[in-house]
Protein backbone atom coordinates (compact mmCIF):
# COMPACT_ATOMS: atom_id res chain seq x y z
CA UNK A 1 80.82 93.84 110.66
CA UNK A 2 82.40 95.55 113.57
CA UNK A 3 81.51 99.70 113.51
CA UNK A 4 83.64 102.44 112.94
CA UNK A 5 84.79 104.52 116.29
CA UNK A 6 82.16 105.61 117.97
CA UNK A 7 82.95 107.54 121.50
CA UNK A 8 79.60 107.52 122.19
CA UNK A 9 79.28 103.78 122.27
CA UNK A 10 82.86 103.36 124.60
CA UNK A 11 84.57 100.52 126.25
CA UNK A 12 87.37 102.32 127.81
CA UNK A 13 90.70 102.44 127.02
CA UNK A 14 92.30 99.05 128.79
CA UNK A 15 89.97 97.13 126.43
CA UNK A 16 91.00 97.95 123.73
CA UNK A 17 94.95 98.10 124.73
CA UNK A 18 94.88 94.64 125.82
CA UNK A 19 92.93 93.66 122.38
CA UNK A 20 95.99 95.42 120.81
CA UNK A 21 98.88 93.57 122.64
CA UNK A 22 97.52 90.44 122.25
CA UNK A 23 97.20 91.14 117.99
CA UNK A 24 100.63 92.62 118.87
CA UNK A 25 102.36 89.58 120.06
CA UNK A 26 100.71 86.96 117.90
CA UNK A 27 101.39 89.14 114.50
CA UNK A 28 105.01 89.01 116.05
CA UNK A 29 105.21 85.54 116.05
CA UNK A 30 104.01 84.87 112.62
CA UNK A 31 106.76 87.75 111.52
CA UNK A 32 109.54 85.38 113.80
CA UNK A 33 108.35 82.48 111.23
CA UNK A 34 108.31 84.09 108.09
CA UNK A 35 111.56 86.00 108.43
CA UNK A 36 113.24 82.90 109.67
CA UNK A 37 112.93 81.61 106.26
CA UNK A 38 115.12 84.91 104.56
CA UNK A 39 117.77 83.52 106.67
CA UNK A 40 117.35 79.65 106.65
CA UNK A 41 116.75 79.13 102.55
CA UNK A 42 119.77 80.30 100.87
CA UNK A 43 122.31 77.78 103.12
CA UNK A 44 119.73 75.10 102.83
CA UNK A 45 119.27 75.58 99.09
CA UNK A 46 123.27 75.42 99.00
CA UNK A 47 123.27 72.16 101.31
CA UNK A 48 120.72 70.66 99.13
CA UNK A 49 122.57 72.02 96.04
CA UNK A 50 119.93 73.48 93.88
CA UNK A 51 119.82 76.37 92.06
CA UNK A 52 118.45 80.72 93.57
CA UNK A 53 115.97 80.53 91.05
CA UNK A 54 113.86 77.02 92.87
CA UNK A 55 114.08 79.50 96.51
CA UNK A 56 112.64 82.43 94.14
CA UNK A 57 110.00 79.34 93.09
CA UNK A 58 108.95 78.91 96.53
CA UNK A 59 108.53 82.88 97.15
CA UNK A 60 106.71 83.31 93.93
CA UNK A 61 103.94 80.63 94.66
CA UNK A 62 103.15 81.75 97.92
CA UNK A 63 103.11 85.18 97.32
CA UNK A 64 100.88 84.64 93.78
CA UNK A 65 98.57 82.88 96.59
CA UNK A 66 99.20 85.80 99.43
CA UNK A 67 98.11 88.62 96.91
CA UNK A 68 95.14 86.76 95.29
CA UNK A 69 93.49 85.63 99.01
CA UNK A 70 94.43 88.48 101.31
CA UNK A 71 91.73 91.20 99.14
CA UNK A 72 89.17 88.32 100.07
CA UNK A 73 89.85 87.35 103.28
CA UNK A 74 89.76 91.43 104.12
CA UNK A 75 86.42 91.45 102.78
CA UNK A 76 85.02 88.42 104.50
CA UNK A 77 86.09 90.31 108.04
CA UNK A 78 84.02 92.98 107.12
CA UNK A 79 81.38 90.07 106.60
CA UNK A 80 82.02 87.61 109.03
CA UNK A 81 83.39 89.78 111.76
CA UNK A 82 87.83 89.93 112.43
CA UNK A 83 88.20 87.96 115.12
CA UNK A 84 86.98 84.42 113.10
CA UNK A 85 89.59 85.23 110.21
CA UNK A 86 92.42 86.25 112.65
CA UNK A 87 91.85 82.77 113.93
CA UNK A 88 91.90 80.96 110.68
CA UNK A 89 94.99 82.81 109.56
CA UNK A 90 96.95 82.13 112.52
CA UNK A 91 95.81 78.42 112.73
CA UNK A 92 96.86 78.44 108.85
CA UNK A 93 100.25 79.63 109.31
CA UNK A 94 101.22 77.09 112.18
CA UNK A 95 99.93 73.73 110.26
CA UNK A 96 101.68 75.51 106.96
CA UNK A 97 105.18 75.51 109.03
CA UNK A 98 104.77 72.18 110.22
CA UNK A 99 104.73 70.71 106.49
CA UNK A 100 107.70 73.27 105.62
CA UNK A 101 109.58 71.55 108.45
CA UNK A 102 108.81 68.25 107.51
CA UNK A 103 110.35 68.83 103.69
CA UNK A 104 113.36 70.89 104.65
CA UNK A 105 114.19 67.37 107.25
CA UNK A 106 113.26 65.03 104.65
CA UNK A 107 115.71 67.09 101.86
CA UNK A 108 118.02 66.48 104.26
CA UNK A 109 118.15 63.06 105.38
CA UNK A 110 118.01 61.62 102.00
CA UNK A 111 114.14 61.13 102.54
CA UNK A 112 113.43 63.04 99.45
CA UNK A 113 115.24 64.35 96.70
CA UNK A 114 116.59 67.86 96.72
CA UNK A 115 113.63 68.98 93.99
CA UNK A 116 111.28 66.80 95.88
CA UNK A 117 112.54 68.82 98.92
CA UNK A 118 111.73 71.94 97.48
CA UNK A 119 108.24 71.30 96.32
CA UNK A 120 107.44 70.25 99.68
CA UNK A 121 108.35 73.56 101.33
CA UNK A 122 106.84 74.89 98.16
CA UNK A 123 103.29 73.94 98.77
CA UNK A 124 103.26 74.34 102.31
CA UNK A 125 104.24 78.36 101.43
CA UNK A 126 101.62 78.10 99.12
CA UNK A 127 99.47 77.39 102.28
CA UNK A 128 100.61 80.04 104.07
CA UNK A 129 100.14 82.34 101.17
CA UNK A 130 96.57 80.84 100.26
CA UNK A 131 95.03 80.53 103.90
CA UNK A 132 97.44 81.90 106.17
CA UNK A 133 96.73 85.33 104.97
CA UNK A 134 93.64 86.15 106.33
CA UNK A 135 95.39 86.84 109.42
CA UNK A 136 97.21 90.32 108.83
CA UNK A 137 94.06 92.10 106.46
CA UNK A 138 91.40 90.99 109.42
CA UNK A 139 93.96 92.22 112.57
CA UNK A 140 94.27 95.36 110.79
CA UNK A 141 91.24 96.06 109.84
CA UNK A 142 90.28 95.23 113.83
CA UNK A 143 92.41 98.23 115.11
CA UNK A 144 91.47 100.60 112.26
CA UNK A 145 87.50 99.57 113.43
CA UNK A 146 88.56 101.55 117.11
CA UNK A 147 90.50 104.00 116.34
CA UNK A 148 89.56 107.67 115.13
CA UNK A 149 92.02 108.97 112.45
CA UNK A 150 93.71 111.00 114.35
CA UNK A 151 95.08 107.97 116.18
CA UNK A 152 95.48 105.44 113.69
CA UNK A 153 98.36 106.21 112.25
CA UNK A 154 100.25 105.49 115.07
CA UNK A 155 98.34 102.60 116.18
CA UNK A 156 98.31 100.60 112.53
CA UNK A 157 102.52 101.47 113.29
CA UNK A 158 102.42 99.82 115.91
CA UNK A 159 100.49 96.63 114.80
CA UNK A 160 102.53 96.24 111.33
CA UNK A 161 105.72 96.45 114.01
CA UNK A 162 104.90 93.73 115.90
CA UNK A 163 105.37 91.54 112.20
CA UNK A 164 108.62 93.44 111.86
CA UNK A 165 109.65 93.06 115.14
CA UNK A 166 109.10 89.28 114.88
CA UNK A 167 111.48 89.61 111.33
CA UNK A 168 114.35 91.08 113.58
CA UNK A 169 114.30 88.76 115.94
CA UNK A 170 113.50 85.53 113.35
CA UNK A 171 116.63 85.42 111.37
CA UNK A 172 118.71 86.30 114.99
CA UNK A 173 116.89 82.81 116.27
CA UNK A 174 117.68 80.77 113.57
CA UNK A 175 121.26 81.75 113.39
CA UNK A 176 121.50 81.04 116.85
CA UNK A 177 119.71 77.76 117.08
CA UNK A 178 119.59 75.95 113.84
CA UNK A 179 122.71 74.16 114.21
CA UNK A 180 121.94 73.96 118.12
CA UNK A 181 118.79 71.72 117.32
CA UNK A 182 118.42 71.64 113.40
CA UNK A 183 116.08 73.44 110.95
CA UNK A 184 112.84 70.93 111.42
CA UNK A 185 112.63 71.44 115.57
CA UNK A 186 113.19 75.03 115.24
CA UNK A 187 110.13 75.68 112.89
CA UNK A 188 108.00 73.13 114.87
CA UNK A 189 108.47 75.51 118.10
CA UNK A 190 107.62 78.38 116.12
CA UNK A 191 104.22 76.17 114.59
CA UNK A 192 103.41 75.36 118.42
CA UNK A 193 103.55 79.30 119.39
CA UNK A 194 101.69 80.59 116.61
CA UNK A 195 99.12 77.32 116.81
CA UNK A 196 98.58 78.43 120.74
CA UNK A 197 98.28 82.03 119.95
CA UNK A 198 95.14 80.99 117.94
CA UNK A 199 93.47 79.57 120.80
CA UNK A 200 94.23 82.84 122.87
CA UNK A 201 92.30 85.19 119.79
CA UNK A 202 89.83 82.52 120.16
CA UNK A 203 88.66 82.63 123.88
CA UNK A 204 89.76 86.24 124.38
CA UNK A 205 89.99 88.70 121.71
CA UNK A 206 86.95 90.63 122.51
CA UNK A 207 84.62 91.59 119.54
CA UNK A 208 80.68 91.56 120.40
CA UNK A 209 79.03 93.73 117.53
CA UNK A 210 77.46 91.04 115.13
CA UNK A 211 78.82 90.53 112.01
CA UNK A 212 77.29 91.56 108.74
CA UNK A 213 76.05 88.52 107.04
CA UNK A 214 75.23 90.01 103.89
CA UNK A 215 77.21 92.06 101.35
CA UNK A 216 79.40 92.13 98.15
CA UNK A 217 80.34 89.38 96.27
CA UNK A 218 83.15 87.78 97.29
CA UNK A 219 85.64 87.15 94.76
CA UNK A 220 89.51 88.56 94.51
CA UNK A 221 88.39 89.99 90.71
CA UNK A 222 85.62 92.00 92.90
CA UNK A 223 88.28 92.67 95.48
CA UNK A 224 90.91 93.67 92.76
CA UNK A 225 88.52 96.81 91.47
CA UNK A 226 88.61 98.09 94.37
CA UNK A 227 91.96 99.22 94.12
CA UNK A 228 91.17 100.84 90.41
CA UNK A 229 88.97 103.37 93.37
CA UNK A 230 90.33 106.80 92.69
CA UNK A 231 91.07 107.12 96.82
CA UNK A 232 92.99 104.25 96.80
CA UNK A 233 95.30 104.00 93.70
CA UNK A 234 98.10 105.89 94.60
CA UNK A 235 98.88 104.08 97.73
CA UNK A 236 98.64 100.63 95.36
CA UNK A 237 100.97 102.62 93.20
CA UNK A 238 103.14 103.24 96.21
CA UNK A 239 102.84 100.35 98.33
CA UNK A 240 103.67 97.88 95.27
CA UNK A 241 106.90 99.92 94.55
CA UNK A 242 107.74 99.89 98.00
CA UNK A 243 106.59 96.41 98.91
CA UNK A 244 108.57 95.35 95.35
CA UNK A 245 112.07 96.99 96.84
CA UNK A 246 112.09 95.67 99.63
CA UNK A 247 111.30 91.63 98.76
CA UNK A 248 114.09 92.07 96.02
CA UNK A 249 116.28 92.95 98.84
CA UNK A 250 114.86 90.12 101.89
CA UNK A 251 115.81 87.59 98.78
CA UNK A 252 118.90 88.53 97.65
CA UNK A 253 120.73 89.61 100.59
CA UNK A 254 121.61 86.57 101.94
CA UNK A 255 123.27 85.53 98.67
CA UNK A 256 124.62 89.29 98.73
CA UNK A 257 126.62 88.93 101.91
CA UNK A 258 127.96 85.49 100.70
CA UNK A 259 129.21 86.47 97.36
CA UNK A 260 130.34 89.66 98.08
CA UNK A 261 132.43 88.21 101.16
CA UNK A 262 133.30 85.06 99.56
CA UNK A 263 132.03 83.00 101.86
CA UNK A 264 130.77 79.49 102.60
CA UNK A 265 126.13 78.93 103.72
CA UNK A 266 127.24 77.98 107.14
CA UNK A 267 129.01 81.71 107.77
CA UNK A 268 126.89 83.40 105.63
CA UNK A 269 123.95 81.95 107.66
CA UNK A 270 125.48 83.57 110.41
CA UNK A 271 126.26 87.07 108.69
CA UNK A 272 123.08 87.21 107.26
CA UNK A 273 121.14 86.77 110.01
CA UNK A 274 123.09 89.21 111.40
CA UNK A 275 122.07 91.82 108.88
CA UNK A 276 118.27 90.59 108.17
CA UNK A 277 118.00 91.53 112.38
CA UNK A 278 119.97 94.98 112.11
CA UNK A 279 117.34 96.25 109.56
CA UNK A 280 114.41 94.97 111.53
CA UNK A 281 115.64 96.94 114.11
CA UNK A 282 116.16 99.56 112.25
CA UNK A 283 112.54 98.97 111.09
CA UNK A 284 111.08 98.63 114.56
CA UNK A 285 112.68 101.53 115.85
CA UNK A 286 110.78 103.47 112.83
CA UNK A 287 107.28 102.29 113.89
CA UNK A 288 107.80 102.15 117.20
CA UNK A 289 109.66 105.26 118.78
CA UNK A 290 109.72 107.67 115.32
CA UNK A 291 106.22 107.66 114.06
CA UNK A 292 105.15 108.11 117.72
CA UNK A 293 107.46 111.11 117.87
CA UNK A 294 106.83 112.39 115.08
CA UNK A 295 103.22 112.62 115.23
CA UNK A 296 102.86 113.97 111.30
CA UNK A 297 100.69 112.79 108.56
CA UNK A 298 100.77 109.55 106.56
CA UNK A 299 102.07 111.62 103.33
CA UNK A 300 104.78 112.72 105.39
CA UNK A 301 106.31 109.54 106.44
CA UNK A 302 105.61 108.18 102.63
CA UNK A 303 107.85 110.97 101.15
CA UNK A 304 110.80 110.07 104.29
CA UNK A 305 110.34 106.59 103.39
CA UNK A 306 110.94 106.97 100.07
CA UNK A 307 113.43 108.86 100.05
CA UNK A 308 114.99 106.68 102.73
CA UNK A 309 114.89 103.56 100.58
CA UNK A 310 116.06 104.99 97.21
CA UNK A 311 119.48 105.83 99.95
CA UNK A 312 119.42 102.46 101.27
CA UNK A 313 119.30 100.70 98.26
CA UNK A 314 122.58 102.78 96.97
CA UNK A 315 124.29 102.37 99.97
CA UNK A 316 124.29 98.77 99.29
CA UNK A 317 125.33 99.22 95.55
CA UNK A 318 128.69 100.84 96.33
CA UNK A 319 129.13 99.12 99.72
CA UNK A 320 133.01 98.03 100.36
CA UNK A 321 132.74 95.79 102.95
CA UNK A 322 129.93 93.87 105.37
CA UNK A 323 129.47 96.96 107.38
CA UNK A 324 128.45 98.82 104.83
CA UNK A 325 125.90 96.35 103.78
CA UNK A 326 124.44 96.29 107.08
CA UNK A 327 124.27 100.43 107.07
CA UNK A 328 122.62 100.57 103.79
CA UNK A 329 120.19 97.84 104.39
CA UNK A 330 119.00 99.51 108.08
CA UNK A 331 118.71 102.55 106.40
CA UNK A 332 116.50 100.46 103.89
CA UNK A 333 114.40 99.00 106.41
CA UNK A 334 114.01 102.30 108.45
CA UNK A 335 112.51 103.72 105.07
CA UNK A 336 110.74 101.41 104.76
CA UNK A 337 109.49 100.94 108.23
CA UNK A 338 107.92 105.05 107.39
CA UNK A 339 106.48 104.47 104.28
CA UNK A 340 104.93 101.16 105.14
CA UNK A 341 102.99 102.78 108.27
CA UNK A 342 102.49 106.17 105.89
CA UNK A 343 100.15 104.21 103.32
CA UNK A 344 98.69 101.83 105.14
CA UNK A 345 97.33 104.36 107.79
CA UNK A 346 96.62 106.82 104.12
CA UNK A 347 94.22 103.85 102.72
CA UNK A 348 92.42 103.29 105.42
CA UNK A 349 91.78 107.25 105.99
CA UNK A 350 91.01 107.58 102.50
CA UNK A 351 87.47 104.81 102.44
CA UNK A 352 84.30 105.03 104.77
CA UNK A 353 84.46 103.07 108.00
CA UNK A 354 82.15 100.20 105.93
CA UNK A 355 85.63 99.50 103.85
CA UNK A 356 87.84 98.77 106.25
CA UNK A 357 88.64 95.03 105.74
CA UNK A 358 88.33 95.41 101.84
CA UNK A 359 90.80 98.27 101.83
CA UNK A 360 92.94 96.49 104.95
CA UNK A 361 92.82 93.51 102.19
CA UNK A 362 94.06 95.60 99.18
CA UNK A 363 97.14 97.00 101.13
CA UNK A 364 97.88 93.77 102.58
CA UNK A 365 98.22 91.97 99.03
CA UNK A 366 100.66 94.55 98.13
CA UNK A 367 102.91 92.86 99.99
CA UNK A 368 101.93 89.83 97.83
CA UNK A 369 102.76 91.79 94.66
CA UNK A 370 106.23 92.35 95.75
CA UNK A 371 107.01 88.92 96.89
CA UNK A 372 105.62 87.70 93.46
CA UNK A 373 107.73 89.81 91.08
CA UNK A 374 111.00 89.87 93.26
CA UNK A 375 112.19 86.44 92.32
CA UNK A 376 112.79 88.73 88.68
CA UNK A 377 113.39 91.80 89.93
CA UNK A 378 115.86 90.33 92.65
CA UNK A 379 117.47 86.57 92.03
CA UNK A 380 117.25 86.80 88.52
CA UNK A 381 118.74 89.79 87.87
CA UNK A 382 120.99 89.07 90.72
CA UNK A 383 121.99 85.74 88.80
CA UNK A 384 122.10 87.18 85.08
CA UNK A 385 123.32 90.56 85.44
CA UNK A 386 125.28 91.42 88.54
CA UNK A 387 125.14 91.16 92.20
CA UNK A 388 123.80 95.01 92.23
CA UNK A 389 121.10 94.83 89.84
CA UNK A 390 118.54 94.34 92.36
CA UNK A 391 119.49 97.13 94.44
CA UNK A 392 120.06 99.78 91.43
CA UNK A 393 116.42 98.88 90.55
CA UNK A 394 115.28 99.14 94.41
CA UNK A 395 116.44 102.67 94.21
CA UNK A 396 114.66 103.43 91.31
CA UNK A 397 111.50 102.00 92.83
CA UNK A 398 111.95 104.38 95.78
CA UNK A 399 112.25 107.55 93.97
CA UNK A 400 108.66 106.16 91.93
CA UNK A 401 107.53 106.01 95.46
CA UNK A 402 108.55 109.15 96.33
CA UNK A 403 107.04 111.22 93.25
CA UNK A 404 103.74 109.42 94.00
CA UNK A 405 103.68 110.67 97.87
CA UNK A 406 104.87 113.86 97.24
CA UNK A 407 102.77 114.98 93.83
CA UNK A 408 99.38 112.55 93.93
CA UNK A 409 96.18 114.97 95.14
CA UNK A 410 94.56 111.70 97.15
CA UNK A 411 97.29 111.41 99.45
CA UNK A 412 97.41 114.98 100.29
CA UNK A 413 93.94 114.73 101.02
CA UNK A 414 94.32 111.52 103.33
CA UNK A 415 97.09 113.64 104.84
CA UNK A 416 94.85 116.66 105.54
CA UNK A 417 91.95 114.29 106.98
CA UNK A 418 94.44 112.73 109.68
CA UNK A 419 95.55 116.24 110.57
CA UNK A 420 92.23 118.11 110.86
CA UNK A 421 90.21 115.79 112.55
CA UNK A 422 90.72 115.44 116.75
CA UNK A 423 91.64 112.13 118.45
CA UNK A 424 89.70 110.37 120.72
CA UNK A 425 92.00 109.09 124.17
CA UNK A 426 90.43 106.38 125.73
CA UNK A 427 87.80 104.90 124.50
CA UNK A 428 85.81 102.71 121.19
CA UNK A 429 83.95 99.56 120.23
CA UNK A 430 85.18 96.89 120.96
């Protein structure tokens, strides 16, 4: 496995920052195609003329996939070294989008039959969330190797950005090109980026410790204990609330804007997007310019981001028009932009440098957790009780988060550890 950071063992600064910006940009372009999809499945379930609950289908299975693999594939980096399962994830996600593409065109030629349609886009998420996701547990777990914890905080922000930076501008291409050049080119230029960012992390990612060939079993059972840890089970707690809100609103918004305007998929495509980009930004701008700024603990931002979502989410509940939509879910997205960098940065403080990938893993599939129960929590509440369920629930979830970050004695202690110990500026393993 790669080692902790060590200044005594340096490769100066520009190593590592070029390391960085190339995770940067390629975790950006997986975020371009998986946010696409927020934007591009609600009009094409409408053109195909199925029901929500087969899109929620094709969330649940690759998110019940997603959560299972990424604890594993976090451990195998600490194994087999990051840069080999950065590699395999991105490679994964680009052959996974070229099947998608292939069933959303042959739903809508006629090739296939609508359900037909759907399975195929079905199982190639299901690739995605199987073998795709080995990509984001092993890239962070590469930063969080060579940085001290003074700095990581800020530097985990800005890796989990680049994926949110990649959702803002996703749902902002594919309203602007889909009906340019249709649904099946689009997402086999995004397959070709991703597929060619591979082949840069292969050649020149840097990463010349040896990897650790022996070590714990792995297993996602094995994997799964580890969150039961005592350091690590309030920012489960806390990232599955969080993680949960914020699916439930990626999923239903698009239907959200339609209904509530009264609107047909080809405007609401538009609209949507519209609003999917806005919070990205909003998200972006969290990670990107506030964290920096702010320079405070990971508890801190967890407690803002909380608090910020519960808002969000209520916003959208009593929002009167489309503007107000898109205000209360930025304000959503800037919450969560905090909290998401808050516990992620608080896990990885709170295990030994030998734990990296298996606790990178572990907040990773939290993300998997919330894209598996959302279909419920979000489209089916959205389709049995009302179109505000999801977000009256959201809110609730964020004020769970927030009595986690602000009471639980592990995350003040995660907090205290970034604070007290000093940064290192320029240099780590690389």
């Amino acid at each position: 496995m790669n080692p902790p950071f060590n200044p005594a063992n340096p490769s100066g600064p520009q190593a590592r920052s070029r390391a960085f910006r190339l995770l940067f940009v390629c975790l950006m372009a997986t975020g371009i195609g998986n946010s696409m999809l927020f934007a591009i499945l609600p009009p094409l379930a409408r053109e195909l003329d199925v029901a929500e609950v087969y899109v929620g289908a094709i969330y649940t299975l690759s998110a019940l996939l997603f959560l299972t693999m990424s604890p594993v594939w976090g451990a195998l980096s600490d194994r087999l070294g990051r840069r080999p399962l950065i590699v395999f994830g991105l490679a994964s996600f680009a052959v996974s989008t070229l099947v998608f593409a292939a069933g959303a065109w042959a739903g809508q030629i006629g090739l296939l039959p609508p359900l037909a349609a759907i399975v195929a886009m079905a199982l190639a998420r299901c690739l995605f969330g199987g073998l795709g996701s080995a990509t984001n547990p092993a890239a962070q777990a590469y930063v969080a190797d060579r940085t001290s914890p003074m700095e990581r905080t800020k530097a985990l922000a800005g890796l989990t950005a680049a994926f949110g930076l990649g959702g803002m501008i996703g749902p902002a291409l594919a309203a602007g090109f889909v009906e340019r050049i249709g649904i099946a080119p689009f997402m086999i230029v995004i397959a070709a980026l991703v597929g060619a960012g591979a082949l840069v992390v292969r050649f020149t990612l840097p990463e010349n410790t040896p990897p650790k060939r022996q070590g714990r079993p792995i297993n996602p059972l094995v994997q799964f204990r580890f969150a039961l840890d005592p350091r690590l089970t309030a920012f489960m707690i806390y990232g599955c609330a969080l993680w949960l809100s914020q699916a439930a609103s990626l999923q239903a918004l698009s239907f959200y804007v339609m209904d509530r305007l009264a609107i047909g998929p080809d405007e609401g495509l538009q609209l949507a997007g519209v609003a999917l980009s806005a919070g990205a930004a909003a998200l972006i701008f969290a990670q990107l310019a506030v964290i920096p700024a702010l320079k405070t603990s990971p508890r801190v931002l967890m407690i803002i981001g909380a608090a910020l979502v519960a808002a969000g989410n209520l916003e959208m509940v009593f929002a009167p028009n489309y503007a107000a939509i898109v205000v209360g879910f930025m304000l959503n997205s800037f919450g969560f932009g905090l909290a998401r960098s808050g516990f992620t940065a608080g896990a990885s403080l709170a295990v030994s440098p030998e734990e990296q990938g298996r606790a990178a893993g572990l907040t990773t599939a939290t993300a998997g957790v919330g894209f598996l129960i959302a279909p419920l929590t979000g489209l089916w509440l959205y389709q049995v009780l009302a179109p505000e369920a999801p977000f009256w629930l959201n809110a609730a979830l964020g004020l769970v988060g927030l009595a986690v970050a602000f009471a639980h004695p592990r995350v003040r202690a995660a907090a205290a550890r970034a604070l007290e110990e000093p940064g290192q500026d320029g240099t780590g393993p690389v």
